[in-house]
N, C-alpha and C. Protein backbone atom coordinates (compact mmCIF):
# COMPACT_ATOMS: atom_id res chain seq x y z
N UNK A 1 0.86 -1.17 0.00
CA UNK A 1 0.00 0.00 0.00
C UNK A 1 0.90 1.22 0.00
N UNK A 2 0.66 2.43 -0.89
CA UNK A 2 1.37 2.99 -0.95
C UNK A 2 0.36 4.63 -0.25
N UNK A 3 1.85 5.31 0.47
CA UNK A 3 0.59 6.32 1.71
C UNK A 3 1.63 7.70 1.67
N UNK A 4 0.87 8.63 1.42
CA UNK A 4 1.78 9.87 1.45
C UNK A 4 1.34 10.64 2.85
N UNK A 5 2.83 11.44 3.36
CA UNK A 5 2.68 11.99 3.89
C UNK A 5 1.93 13.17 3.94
N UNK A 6 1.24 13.62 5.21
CA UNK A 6 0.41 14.73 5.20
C UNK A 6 0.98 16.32 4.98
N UNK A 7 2.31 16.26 5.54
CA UNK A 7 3.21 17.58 5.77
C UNK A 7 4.00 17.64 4.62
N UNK A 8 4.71 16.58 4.42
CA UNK A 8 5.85 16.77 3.65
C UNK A 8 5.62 16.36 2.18
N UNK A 9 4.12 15.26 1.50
CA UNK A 9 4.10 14.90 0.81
C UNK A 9 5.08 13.74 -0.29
N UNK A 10 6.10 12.98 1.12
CA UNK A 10 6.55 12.05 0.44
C UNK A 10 5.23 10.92 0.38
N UNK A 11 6.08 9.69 -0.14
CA UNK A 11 5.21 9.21 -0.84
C UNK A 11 6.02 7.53 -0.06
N UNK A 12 5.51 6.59 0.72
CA UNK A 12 6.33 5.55 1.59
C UNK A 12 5.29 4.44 0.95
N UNK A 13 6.08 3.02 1.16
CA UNK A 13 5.14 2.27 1.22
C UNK A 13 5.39 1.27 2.39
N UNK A 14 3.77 0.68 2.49
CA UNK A 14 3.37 0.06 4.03
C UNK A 14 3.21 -1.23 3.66
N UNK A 15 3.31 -2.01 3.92
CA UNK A 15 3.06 -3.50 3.72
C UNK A 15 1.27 -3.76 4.20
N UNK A 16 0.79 -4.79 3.09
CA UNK A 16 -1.03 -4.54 3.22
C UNK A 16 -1.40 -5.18 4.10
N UNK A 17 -0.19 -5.74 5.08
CA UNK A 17 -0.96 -6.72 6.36
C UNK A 17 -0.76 -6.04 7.96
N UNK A 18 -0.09 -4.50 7.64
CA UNK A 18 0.42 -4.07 8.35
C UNK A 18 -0.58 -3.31 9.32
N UNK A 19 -0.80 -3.25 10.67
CA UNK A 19 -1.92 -2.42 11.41
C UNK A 19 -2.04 -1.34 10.81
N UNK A 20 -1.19 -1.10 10.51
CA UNK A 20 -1.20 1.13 10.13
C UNK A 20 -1.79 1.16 9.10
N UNK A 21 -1.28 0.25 7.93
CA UNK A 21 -2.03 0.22 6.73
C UNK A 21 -3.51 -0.05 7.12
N UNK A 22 -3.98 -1.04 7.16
CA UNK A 22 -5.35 -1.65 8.14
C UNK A 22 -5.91 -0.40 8.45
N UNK A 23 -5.79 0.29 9.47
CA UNK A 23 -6.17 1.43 10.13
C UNK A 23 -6.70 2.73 8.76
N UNK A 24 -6.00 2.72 8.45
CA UNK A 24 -5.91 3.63 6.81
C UNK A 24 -6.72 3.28 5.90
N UNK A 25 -6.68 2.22 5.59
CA UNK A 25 -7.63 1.34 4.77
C UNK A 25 -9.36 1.08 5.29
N UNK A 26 -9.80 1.33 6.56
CA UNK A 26 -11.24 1.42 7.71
C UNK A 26 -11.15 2.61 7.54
N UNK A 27 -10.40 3.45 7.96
CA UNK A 27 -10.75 5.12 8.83
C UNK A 27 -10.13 6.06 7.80
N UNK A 28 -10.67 6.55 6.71
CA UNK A 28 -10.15 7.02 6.04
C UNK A 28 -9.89 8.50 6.94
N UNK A 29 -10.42 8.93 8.16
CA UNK A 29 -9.96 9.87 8.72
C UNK A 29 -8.46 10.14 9.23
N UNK A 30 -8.34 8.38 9.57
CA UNK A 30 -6.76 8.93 9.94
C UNK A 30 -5.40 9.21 8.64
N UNK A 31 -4.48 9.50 9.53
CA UNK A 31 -3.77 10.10 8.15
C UNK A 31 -2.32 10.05 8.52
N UNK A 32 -1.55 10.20 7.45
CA UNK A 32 -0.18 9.01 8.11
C UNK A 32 1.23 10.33 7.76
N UNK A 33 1.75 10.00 8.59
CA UNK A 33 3.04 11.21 8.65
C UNK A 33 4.11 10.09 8.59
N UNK A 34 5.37 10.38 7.89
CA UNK A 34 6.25 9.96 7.75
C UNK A 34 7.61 10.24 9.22
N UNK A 35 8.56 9.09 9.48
CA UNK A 35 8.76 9.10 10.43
C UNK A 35 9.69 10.38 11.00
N UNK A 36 9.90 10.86 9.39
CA UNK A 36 11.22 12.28 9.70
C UNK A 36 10.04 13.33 10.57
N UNK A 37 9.03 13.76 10.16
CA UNK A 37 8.28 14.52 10.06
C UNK A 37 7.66 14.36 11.52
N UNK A 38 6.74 13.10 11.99
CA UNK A 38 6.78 12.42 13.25
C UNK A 38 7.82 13.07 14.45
N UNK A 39 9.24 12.65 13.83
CA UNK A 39 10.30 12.77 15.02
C UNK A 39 10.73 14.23 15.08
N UNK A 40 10.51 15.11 13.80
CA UNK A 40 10.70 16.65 14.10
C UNK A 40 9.52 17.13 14.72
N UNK A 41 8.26 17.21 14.83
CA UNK A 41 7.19 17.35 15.88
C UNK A 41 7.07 16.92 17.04
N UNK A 42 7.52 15.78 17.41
CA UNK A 42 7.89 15.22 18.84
C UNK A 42 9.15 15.95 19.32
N UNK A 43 9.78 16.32 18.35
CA UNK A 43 11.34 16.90 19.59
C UNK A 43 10.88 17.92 19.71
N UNK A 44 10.15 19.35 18.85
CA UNK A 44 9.55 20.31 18.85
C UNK A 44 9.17 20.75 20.28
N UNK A 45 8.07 19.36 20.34
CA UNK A 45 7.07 19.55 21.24
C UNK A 45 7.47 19.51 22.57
N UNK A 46 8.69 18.62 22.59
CA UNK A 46 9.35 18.24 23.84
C UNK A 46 10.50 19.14 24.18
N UNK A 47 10.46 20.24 23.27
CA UNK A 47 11.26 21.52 23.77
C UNK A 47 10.33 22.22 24.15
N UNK A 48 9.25 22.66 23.65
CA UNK A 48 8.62 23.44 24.26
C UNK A 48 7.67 23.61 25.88
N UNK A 49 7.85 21.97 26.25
CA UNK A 49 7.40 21.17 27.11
C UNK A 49 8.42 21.44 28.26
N UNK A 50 9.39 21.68 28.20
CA UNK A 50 10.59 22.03 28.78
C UNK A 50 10.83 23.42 29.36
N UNK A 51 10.28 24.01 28.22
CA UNK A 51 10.19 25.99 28.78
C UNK A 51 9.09 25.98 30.21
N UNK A 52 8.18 24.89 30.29
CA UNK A 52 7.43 24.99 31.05
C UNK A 52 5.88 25.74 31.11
N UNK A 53 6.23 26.52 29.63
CA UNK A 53 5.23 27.31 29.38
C UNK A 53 3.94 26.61 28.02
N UNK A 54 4.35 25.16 28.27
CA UNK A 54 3.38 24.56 27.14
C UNK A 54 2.31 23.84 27.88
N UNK A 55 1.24 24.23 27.62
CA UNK A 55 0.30 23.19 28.29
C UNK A 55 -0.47 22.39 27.78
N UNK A 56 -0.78 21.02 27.97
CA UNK A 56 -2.04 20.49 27.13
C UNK A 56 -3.21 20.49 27.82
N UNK A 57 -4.14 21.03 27.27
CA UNK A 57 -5.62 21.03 28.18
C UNK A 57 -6.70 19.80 27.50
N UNK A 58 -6.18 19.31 28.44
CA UNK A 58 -7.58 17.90 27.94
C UNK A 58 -8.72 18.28 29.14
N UNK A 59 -9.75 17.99 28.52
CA UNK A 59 -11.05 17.37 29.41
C UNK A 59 -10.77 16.41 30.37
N UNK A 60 -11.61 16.67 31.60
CA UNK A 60 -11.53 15.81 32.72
C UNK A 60 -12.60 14.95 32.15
N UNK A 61 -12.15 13.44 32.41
CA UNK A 61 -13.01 12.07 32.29
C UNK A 61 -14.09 12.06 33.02
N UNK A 62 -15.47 11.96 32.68
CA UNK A 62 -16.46 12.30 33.73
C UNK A 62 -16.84 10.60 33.75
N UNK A 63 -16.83 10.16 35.13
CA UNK A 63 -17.26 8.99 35.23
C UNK A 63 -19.09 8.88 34.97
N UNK A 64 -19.26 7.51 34.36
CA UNK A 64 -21.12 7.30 33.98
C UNK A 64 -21.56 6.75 35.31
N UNK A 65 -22.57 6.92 35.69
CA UNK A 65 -23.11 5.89 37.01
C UNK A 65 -23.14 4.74 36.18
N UNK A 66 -23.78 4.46 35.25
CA UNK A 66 -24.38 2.96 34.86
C UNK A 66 -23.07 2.15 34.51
């Protein structure tokens, strides 16, 4: 299966038995980044995580009674 990146527009291929492919192939929502692209957003993020001044705001999990 062949899957382009979202940012950079290379162009990789995935093997068709592979989860990621799988995943891609059901959910056409998700969408696949190549690993250069991946690992420059993760170090990014993990500098800015560092200044102390980055926050992630998630929602608190509201538990269901039932």
């Amino acid at each position: 299966m062949k899957v382009k990146c979202v940012i950079c527009d290379q162009i990789e291929s995935l093997s068709d038995d592979a989860p990621e492919a799988k995943k891609l192939r059901n959910r056409p929502i998700h969408t696949f980044m190549c690993q250069t692209c991946y690992a420059r957003i993760e170090k990014r993020t993990n500098e800015r995580m560092a200044t102390g001044k980055f926050h992630l705001y998630r929602t608190a999990v509201q538990e269901d009674e039932w």
